[in-house]
Protein backbone atom coordinates (compact mmCIF):
# COMPACT_ATOMS: atom_id res chain seq x y z
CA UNK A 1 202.82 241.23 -159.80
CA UNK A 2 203.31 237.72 -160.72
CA UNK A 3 204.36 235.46 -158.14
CA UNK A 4 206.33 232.98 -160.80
CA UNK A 5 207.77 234.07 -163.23
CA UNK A 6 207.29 233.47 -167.40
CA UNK A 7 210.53 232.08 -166.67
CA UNK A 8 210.16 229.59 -163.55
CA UNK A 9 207.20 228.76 -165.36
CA UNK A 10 208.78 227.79 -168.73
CA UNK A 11 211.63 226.00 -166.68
CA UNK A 12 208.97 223.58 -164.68
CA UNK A 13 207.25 223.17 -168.21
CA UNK A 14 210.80 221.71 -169.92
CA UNK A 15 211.46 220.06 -166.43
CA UNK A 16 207.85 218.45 -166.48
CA UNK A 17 207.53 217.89 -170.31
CA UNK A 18 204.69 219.84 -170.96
CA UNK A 19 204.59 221.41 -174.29
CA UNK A 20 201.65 224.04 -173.92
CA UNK A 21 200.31 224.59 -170.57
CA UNK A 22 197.80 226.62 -172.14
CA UNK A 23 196.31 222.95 -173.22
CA UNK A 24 197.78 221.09 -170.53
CA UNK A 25 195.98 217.52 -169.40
CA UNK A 26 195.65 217.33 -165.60
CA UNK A 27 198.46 215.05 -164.70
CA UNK A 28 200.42 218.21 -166.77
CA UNK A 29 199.29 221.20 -164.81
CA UNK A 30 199.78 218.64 -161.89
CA UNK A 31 203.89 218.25 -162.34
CA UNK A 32 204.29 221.92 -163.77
CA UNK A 33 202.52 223.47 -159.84
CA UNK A 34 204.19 220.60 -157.73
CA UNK A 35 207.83 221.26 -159.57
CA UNK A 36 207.00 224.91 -158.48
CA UNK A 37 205.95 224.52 -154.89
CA UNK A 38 208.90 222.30 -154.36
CA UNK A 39 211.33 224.38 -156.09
CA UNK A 40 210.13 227.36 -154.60
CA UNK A 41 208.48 226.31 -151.20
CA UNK A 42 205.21 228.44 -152.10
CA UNK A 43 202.16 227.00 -151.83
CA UNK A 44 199.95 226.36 -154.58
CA UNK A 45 195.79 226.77 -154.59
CA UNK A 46 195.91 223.69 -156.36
CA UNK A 47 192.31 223.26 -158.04
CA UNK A 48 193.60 220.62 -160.83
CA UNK A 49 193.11 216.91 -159.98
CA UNK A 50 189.55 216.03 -158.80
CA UNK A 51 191.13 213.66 -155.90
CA UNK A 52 188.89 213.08 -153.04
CA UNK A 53 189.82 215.65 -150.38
CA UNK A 54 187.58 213.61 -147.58
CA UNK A 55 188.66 211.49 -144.98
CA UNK A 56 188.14 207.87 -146.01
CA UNK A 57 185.20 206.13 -144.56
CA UNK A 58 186.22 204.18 -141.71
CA UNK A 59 183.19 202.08 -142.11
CA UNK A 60 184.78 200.37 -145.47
CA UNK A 61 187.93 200.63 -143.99
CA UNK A 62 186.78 198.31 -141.27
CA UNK A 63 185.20 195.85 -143.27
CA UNK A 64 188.23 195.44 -145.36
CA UNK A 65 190.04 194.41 -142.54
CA UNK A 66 187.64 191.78 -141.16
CA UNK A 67 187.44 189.91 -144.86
CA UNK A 68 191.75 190.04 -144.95
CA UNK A 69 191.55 188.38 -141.56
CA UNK A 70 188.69 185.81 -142.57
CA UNK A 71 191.59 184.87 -145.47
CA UNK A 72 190.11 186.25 -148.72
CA UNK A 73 193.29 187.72 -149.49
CA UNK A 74 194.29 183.89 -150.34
CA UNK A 75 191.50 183.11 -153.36
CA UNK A 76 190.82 184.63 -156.32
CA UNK A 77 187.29 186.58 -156.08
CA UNK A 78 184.79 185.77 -158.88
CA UNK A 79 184.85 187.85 -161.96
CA UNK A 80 181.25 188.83 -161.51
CA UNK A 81 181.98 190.02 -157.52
CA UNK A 82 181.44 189.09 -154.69
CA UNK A 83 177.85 187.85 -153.38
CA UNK A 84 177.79 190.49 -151.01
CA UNK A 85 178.79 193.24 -153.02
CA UNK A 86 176.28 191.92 -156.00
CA UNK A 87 173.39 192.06 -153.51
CA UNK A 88 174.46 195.35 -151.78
CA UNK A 89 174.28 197.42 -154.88
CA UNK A 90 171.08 196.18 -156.13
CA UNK A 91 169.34 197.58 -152.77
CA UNK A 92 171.60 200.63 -152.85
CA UNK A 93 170.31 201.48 -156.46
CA UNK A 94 166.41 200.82 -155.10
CA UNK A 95 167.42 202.94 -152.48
CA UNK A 96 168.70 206.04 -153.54
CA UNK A 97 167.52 206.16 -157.52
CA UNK A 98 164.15 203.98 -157.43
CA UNK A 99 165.14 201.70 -160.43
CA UNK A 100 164.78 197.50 -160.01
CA UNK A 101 168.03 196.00 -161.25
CA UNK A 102 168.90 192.49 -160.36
CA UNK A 103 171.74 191.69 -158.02
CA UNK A 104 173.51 189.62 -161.17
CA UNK A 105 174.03 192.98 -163.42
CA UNK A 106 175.59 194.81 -160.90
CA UNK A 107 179.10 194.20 -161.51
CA UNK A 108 182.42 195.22 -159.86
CA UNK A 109 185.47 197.03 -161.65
CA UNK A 110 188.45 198.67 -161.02
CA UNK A 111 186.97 202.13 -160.62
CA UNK A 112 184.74 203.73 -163.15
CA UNK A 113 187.56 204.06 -165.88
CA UNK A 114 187.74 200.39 -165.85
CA UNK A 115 183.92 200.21 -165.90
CA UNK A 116 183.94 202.90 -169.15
CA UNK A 117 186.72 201.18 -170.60
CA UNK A 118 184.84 197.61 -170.61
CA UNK A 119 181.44 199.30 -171.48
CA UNK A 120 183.01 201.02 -174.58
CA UNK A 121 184.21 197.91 -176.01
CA UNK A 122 181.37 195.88 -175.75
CA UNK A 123 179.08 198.52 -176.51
CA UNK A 124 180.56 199.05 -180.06
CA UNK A 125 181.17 195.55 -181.03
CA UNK A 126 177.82 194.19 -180.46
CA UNK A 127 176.27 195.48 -183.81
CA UNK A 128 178.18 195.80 -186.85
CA UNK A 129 178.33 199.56 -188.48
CA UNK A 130 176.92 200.81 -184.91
CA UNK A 131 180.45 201.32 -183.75
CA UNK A 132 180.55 205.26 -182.47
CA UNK A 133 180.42 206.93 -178.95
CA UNK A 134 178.71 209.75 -178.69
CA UNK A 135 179.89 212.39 -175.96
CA UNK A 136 177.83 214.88 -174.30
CA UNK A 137 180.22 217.23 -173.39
CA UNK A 138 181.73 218.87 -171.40
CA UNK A 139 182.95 215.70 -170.28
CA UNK A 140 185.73 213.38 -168.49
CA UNK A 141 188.50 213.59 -170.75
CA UNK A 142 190.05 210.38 -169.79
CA UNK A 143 187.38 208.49 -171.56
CA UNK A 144 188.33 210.37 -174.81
CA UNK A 145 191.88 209.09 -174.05
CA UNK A 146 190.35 205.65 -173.68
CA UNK A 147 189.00 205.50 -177.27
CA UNK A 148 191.91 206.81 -178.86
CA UNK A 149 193.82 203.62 -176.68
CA UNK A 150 190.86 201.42 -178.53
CA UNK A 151 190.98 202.78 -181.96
CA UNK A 152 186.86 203.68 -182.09
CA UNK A 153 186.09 206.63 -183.36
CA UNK A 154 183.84 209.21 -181.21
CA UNK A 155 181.24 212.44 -182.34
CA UNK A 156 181.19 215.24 -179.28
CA UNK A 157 178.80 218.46 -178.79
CA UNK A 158 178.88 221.24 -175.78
CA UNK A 159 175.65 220.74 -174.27
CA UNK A 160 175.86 224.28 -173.25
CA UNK A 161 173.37 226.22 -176.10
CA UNK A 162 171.26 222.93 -176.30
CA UNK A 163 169.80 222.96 -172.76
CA UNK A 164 165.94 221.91 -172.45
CA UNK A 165 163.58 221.67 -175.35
CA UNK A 166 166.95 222.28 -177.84
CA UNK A 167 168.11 218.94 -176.62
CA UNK A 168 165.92 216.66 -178.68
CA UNK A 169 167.22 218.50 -182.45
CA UNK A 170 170.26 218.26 -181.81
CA UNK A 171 170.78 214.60 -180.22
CA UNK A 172 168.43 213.15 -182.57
CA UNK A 173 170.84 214.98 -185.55
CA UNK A 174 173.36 213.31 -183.68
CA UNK A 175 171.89 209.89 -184.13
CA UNK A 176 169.64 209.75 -187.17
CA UNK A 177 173.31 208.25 -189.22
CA UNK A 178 172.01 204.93 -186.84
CA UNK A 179 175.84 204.28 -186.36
CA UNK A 180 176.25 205.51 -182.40
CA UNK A 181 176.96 202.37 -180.14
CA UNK A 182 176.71 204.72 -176.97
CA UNK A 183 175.89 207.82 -175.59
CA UNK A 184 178.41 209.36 -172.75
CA UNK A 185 177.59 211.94 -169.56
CA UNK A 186 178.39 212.49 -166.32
CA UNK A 187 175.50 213.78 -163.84
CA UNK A 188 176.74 216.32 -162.05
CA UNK A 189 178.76 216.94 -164.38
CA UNK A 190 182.70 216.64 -164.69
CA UNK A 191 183.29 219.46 -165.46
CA UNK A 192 180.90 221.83 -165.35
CA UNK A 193 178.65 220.83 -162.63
CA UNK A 194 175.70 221.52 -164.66
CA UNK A 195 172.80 218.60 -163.71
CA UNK A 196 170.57 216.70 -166.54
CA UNK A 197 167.05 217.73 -165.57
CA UNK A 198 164.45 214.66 -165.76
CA UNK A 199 162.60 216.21 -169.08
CA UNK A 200 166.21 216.38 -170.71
CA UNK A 201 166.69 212.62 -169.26
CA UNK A 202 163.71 211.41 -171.15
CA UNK A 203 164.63 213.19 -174.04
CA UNK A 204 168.29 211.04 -174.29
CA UNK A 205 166.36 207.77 -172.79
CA UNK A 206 163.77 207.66 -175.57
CA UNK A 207 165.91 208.76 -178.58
CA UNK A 208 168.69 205.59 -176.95
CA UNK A 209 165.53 203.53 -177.79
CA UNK A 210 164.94 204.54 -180.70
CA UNK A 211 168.31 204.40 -182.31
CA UNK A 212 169.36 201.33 -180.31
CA UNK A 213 172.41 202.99 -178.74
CA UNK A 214 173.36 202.46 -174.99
CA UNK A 215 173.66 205.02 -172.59
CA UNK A 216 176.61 205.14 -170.36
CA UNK A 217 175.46 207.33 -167.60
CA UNK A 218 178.44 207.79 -165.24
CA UNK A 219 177.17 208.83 -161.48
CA UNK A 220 180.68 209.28 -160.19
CA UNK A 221 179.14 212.41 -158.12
CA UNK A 222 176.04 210.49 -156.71
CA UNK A 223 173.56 212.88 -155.13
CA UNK A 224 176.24 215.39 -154.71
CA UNK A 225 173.74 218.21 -156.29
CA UNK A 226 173.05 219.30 -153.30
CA UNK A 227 170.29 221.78 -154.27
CA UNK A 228 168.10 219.37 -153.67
CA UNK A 229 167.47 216.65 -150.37
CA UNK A 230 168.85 213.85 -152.04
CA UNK A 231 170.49 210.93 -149.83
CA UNK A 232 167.48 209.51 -147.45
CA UNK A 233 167.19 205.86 -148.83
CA UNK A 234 163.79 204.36 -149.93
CA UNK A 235 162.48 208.03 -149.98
CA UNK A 236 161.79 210.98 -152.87
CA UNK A 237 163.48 213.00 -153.82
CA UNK A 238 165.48 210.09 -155.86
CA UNK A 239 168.26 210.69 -158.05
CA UNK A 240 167.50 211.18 -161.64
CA UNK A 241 168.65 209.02 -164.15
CA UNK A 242 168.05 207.74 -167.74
CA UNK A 243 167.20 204.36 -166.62
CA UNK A 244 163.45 205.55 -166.05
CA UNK A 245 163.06 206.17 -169.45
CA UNK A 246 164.98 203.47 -171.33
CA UNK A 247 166.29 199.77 -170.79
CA UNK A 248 169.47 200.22 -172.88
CA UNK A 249 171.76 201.31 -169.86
CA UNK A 250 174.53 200.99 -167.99
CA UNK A 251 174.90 202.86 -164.90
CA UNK A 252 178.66 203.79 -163.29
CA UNK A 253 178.90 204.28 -159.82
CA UNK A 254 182.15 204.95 -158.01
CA UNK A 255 183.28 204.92 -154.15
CA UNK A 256 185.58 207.43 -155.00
CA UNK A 257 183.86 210.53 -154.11
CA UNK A 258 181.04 209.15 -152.01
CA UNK A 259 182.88 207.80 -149.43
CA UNK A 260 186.52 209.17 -150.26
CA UNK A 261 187.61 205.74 -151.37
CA UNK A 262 189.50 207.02 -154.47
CA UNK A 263 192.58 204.96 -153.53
CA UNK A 264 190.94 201.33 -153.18
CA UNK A 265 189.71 201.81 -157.13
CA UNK A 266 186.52 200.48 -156.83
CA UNK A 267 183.10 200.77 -158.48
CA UNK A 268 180.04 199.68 -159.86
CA UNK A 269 178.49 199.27 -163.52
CA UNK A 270 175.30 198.73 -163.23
CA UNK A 271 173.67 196.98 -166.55
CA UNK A 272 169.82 197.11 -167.42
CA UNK A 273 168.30 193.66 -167.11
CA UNK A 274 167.20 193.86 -170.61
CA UNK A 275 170.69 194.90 -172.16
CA UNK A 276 172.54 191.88 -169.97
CA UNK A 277 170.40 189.50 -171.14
CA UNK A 278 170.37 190.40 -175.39
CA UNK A 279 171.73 188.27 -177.39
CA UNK A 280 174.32 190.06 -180.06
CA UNK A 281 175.52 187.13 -182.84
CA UNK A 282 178.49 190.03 -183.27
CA UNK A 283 179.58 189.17 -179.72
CA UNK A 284 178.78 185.46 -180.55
CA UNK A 285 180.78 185.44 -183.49
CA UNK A 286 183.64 187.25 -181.89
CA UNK A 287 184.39 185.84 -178.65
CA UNK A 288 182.97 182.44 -179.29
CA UNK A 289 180.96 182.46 -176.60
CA UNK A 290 177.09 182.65 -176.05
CA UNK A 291 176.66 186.18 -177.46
CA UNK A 292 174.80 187.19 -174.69
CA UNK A 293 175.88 190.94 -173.63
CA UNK A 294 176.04 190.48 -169.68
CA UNK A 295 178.09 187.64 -169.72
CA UNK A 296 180.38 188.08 -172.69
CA UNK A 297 180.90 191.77 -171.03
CA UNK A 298 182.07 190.04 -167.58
CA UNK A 299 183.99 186.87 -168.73
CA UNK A 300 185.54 187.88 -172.67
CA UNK A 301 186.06 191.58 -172.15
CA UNK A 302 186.22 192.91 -167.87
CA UNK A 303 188.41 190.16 -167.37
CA UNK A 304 191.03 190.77 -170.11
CA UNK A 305 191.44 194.02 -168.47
CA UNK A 306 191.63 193.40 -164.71
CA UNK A 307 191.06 189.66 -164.07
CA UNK A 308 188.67 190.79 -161.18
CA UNK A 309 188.65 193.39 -158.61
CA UNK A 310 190.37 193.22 -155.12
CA UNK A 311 187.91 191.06 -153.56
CA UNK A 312 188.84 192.71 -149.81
CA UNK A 313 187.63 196.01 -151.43
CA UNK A 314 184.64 194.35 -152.91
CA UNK A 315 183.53 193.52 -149.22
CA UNK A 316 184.51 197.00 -148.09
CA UNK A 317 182.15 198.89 -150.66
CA UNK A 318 179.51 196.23 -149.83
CA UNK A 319 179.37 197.59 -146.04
CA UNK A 320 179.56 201.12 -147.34
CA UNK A 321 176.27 200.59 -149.36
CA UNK A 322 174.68 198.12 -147.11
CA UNK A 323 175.07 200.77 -144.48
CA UNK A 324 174.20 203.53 -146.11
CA UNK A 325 170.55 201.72 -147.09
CA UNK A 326 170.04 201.12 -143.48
CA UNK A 327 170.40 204.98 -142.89
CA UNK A 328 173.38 204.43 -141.14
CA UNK A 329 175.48 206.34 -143.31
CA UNK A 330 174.97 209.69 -144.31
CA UNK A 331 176.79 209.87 -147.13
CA UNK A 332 175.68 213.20 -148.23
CA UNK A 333 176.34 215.11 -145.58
CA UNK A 334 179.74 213.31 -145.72
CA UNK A 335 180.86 214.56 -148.60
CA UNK A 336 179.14 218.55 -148.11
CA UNK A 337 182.11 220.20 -147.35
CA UNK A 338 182.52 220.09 -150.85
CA UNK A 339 179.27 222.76 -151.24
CA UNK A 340 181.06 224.68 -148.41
CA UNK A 341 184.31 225.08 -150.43
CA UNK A 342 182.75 225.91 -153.88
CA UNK A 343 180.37 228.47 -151.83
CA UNK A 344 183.48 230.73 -150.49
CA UNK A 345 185.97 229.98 -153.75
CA UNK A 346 183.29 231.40 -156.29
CA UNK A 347 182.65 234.22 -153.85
CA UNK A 348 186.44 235.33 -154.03
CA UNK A 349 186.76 234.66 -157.92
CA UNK A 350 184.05 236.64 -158.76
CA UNK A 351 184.32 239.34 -156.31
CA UNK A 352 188.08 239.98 -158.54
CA UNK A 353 186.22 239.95 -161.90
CA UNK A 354 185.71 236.29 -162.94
CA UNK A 355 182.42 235.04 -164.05
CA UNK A 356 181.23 231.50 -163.27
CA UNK A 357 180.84 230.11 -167.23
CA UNK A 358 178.19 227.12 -166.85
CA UNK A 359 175.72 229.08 -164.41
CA UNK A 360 172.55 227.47 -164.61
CA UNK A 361 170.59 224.60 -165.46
CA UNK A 362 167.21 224.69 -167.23
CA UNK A 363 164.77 226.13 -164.34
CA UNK A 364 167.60 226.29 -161.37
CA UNK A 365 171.12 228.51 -160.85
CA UNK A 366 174.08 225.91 -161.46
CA UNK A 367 174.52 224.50 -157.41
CA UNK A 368 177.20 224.20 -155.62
CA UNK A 369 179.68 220.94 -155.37
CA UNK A 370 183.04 219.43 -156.14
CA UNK A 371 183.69 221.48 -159.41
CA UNK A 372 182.79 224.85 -160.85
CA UNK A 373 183.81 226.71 -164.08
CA UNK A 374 185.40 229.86 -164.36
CA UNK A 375 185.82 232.60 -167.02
CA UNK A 376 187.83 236.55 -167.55
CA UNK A 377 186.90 238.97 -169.62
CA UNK A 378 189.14 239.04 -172.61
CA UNK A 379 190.93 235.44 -172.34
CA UNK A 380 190.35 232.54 -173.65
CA UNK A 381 190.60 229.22 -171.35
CA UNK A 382 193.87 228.04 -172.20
CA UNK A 383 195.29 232.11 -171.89
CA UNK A 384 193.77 232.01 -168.30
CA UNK A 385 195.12 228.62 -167.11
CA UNK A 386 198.48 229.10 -167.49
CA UNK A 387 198.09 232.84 -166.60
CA UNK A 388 196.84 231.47 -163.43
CA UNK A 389 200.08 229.52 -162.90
CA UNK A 390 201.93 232.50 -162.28
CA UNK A 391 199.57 233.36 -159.68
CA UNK A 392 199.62 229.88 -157.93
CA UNK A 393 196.60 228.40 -159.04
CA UNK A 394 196.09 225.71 -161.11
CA UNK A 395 193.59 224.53 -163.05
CA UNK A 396 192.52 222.72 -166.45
CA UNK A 397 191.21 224.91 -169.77
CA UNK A 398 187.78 223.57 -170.02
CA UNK A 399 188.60 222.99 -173.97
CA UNK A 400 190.46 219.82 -172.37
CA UNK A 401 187.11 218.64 -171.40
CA UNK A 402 184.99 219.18 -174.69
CA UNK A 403 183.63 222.73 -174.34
CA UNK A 404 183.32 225.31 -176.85
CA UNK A 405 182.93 227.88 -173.84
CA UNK A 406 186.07 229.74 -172.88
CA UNK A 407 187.13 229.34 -169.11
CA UNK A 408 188.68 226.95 -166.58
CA UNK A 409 187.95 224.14 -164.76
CA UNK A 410 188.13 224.67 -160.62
CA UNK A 411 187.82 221.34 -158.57
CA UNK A 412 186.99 222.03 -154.52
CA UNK A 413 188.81 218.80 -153.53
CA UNK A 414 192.52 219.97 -152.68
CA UNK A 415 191.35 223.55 -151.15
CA UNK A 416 192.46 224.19 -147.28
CA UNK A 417 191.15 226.50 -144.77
CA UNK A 418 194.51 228.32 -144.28
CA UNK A 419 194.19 228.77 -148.39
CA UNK A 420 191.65 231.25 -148.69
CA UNK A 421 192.91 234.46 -147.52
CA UNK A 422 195.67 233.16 -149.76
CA UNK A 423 193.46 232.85 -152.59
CA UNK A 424 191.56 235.86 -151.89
CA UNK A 425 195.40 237.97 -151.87
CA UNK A 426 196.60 236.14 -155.53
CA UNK A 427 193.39 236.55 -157.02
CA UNK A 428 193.01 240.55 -156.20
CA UNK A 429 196.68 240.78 -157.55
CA UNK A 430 195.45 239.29 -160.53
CA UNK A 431 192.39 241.39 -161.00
CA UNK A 432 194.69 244.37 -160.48
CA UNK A 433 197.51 242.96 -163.28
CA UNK A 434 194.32 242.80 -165.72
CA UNK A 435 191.81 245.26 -165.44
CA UNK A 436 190.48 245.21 -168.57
């Protein structure tokens, strides 16, 4: 039996806005299950919105403080960042993923989306005719949203049949047209939580060379595959990235999930040496400036869209990093809970008939993290999102995300200890409504 009915369900959608919850976009599902707890007083399992669930480091917190009292709060910080922030992330990158880039192209924004939004644009403007993004998807679907905002046109493909030696056919068909600007992934992944393997890395690094298109390699979720012992700075394991087998890169990184610092919107891009310093006579031409990518990328372009990050912030993610180089932070074991959750949430889905959809990467069983996937036998994603609304769970159809496979989204973040028997209860009710 349904715990909300088709029609409390179709009221919060007409209350909310939401035309087909079947295809809803996260902030969607988000105002259709938080109209029904508060009409209703029922708690949701609420596994939409990939919000940090983590309390926030006290560390940054701290350090925030100390640079409001020293009066930073009355100057405007350099578009570039801070000194200490510059210098913090270039260790913290030698640290924890082995790869030499200079203190000067590591550069501040207002969270990854900011960093995305700013890499798209200059990405695609640099060289005429080379003005496409290609996704490798399942992906973020904000950064779809962003393009449509810019007007640039995108090509997309579900990863999901072309795992390990199928890679190279099908990116390189992807590519051989010439006119891709930049190639997009998380790693984990959002939403899937499948992990790039290093031969797959090469595979994208070397065809970025040889088509000339940047890769945008978005590390949102850094060293959260915790399969492996990832986290002990200056020491292997490191974390695998493109960068080792091309110099057209930009690297994201986010305090968002690493140290729960979602709300201070801050990050990192991280540009190759060799990218910030090429000179593009597109960018030249168009900004009137010296064409050269780094700089034109921080002054004509990150600028328009934020005039510089909070500089308090930039001294708080500075400590963070700083710290967590001097082994003083163990940011990995911070943010495990998150393994914990997806452990016990996957054991009650599929113990009621569910399958987990993106199992496994090339040579390893998909791990455990801040997202999973989830499938039913005999629904497609969107049917089993908004039939999961009824039951008090809500989630995103991973067709949202770029996926051709049929299933759901789940994120760990928002789940509660009190909310498993819960879930456990709901999702045998559900197994029992449609036994197939």
């Amino acid at each position: 039996m349904k715990i909300f009915s088709e029609q409390l369900v179709n009221e919060a959608c007409e209350k909310s806005h939401v035309a087909d919850l079947s295809h809803a976009t996260i902030g969607e599902t988000l105002l259709v299950a938080q109209y029904l707890e508060q009409k209703t007083g029922i708690p949701f399992v609420r596994m939409d919105q990939g919000s940090p669930g983590l309390p926030v480091n006290h560390w940054g917190v701290e350090a925030e403080k100390r640079a409001l009292d020293r009066g930073v709060g009355s100057q405007y910080p350099a578009a570039s960042g801070v000194k200490e922030l510059k210098e913090a992330a270039h260790e913290f990158v030698k640290a924890f993923i082995n790869v030499d880039i200079s203190a000067r192209s590591c550069v501040p924004t207002t969270g990854s989306v900011a960093g995305s939004f700013g890499s798209f644009i200059a990405t695609t403007q640099r060289i005429p005719g080379k003005d496409k993004v290609l996704f490798i998807d399942p992906g973020f679907p904000i950064q779809k949203s962003q393009l449509r905002v810019l007007g640039i046109e995108w090509r997309e493909f579900d990863i999901f049949p072309y795992r390990g030696d199928k890679l190279r056919e099908k990116l390189e068909q992807e590519l051989q047209a010439g006119d891709v600007a930049a190639i997009v992934y998380s790693n984990p992944n959002n939403p899937a939580w499948i992990c790039l393997e290093e031969s797959e890395l090469q595979v994208i690094g070397e065809l970025a060379t040889k088509y000339d298109a940047v890769v945008l390699e978005d590390l949102a979720y850094f060293c959260m595959d915790y399969r492996r012992d990832l986290g002990h700075p200056y020491e292997p394991p490191y974390v695998p990235t493109v960068a080792r087998y091309t110099d057209r890169y930009i690297l994201m990184l986010s305090s968002s999930k690493i140290f729960s610092y979602a709300g201070q919107r801050m990050a990192l891009v991280c540009i190759s040496d060799k990218l910030y310093d090429t000179h593009y006579p597109a960018l030249q031409q168009r900004y009137h400036d010296t064409g050269i990518f780094g700089s034109t990328f921080v002054a004509a372009i990150l600028y328009m869209i934020t005039s510089g990050c909070t500089a308090s912030t930039q001294y708080g993610y500075a400590e963070m990093l700083r710290m967590s180089c001097e082994g003083k932070i163990n940011f990995v074991e911070d943010t495990r809970e998150y393994e914990r959750r997806a452990n016990k949430m996957k054991e009650i889905f599929c113990r009621h008939g569910f399958t987990v959809v993106y199992d496994r990467d090339v040579t390893d069983k998909v791990g455990d993290g801040f997202f999973f996937t989830l499938g039913f036998p005999g629904m497609t994603g969107g049917e089993l999102a908004k039939e999961l609304m009824h039951y008090g769970v809500s989630s995103i159809s991973l067709d949202t995300t770029g996926s051709h496979q049929e299933g759901i989204r789940a994120c760990t973040s928002r789940m509660r200890d009190e909310l498993y028997t819960v879930l456990d209860d709901r999702m045998k009710q559900f197994h029992d409504d449609h036994i197939v």
